[in-house]
Protein backbone atom coordinates (compact mmCIF):
# COMPACT_ATOMS: atom_id res chain seq x y z
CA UNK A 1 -30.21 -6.17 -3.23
CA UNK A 2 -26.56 -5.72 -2.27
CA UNK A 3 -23.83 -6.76 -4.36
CA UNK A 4 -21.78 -9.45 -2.67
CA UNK A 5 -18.02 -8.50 -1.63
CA UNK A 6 -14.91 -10.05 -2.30
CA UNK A 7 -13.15 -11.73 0.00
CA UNK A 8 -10.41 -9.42 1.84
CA UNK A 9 -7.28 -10.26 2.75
CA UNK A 10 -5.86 -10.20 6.00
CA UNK A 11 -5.69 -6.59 7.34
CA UNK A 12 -2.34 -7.29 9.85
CA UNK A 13 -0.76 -8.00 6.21
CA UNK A 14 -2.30 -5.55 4.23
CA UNK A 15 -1.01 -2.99 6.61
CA UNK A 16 2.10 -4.48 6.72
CA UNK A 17 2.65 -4.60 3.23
CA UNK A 18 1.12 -1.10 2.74
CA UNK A 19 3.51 0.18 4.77
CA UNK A 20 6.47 -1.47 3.45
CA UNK A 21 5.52 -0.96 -0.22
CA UNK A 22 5.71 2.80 0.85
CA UNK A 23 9.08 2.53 2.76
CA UNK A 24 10.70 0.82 0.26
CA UNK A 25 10.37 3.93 -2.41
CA UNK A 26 11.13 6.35 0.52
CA UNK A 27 7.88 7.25 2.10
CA UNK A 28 6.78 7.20 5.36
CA UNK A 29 2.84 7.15 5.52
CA UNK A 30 3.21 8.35 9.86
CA UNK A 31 4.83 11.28 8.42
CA UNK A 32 2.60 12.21 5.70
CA UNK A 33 -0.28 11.71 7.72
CA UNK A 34 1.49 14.05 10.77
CA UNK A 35 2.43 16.49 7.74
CA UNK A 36 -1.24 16.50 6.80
CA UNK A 37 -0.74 14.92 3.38
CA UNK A 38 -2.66 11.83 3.87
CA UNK A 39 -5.65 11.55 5.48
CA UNK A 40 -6.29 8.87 8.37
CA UNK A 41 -9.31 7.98 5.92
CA UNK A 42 -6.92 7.88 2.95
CA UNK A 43 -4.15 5.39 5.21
CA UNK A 44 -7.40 3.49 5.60
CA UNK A 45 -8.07 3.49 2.04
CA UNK A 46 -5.01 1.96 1.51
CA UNK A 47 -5.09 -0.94 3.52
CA UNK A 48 -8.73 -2.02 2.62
CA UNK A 49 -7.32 -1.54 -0.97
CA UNK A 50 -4.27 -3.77 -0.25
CA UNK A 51 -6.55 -6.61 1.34
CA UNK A 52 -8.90 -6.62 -1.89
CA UNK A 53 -5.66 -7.59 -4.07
CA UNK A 54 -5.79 -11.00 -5.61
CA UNK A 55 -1.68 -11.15 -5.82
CA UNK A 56 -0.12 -10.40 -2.08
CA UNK A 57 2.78 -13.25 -2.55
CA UNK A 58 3.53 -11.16 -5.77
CA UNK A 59 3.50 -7.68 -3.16
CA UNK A 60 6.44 -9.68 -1.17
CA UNK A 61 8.39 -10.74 -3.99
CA UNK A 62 8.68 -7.47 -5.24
CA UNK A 63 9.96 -6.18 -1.87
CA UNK A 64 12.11 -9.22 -1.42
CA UNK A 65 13.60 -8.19 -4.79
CA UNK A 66 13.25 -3.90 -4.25
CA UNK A 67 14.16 -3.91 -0.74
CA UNK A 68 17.33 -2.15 -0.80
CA UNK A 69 15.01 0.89 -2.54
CA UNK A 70 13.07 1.63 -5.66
CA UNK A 71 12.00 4.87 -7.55
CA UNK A 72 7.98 3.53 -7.50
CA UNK A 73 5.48 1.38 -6.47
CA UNK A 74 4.92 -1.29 -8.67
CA UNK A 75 2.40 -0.93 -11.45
CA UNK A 76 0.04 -3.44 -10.51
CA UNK A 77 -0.10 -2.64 -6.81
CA UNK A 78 -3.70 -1.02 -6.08
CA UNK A 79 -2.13 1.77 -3.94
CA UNK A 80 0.56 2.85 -6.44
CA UNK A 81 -1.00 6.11 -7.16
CA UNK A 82 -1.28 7.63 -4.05
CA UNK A 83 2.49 6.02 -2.59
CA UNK A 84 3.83 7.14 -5.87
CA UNK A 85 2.14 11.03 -5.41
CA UNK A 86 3.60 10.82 -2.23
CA UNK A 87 7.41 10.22 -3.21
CA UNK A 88 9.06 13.71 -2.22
């Protein structure tokens, strides 16, 4: 028997906001993947991580209010580990 799966989010906005969430505390996921720090499997990762989240309006609120910059992910965004290893 398989176990059912959640419903996932749109991927155009997952990346979107995977990508932003990244930029916004100075990381450039292009450039760690050219620099050989994150996998194409990893950036993958992320996204399908980003579409399981319950909270995306809560995603673009915190850039709305952290868009000028901020020293880490947020806490309760599913990718915050692996943007936050990734701050130089």
């Amino acid at each position: 028997m398989n176990a059912p799966l959640g419903r996932l989010g749109d991927p155009n906005r997952a990346f979107w906001l995977t990508r932003s969430v990244a930029r916004t505390v100075g990381v450039n996921l292009s450039d760690a993947m050219h620099e050989g720090t994150l996998t194409a499997a990893d950036y993958a990762a992320m996204v399908t991580r980003c579409r399981m989240c319950s909270d995306p309006e809560g995603c673009e609120l915190w850039l709305a209010m952290n868009g000028a910059g901020a020293d880490f992910a947020p806490d309760d965004c599913l990718n915050a580990d692996v943007i936050n290893s990734l701050i130089a």
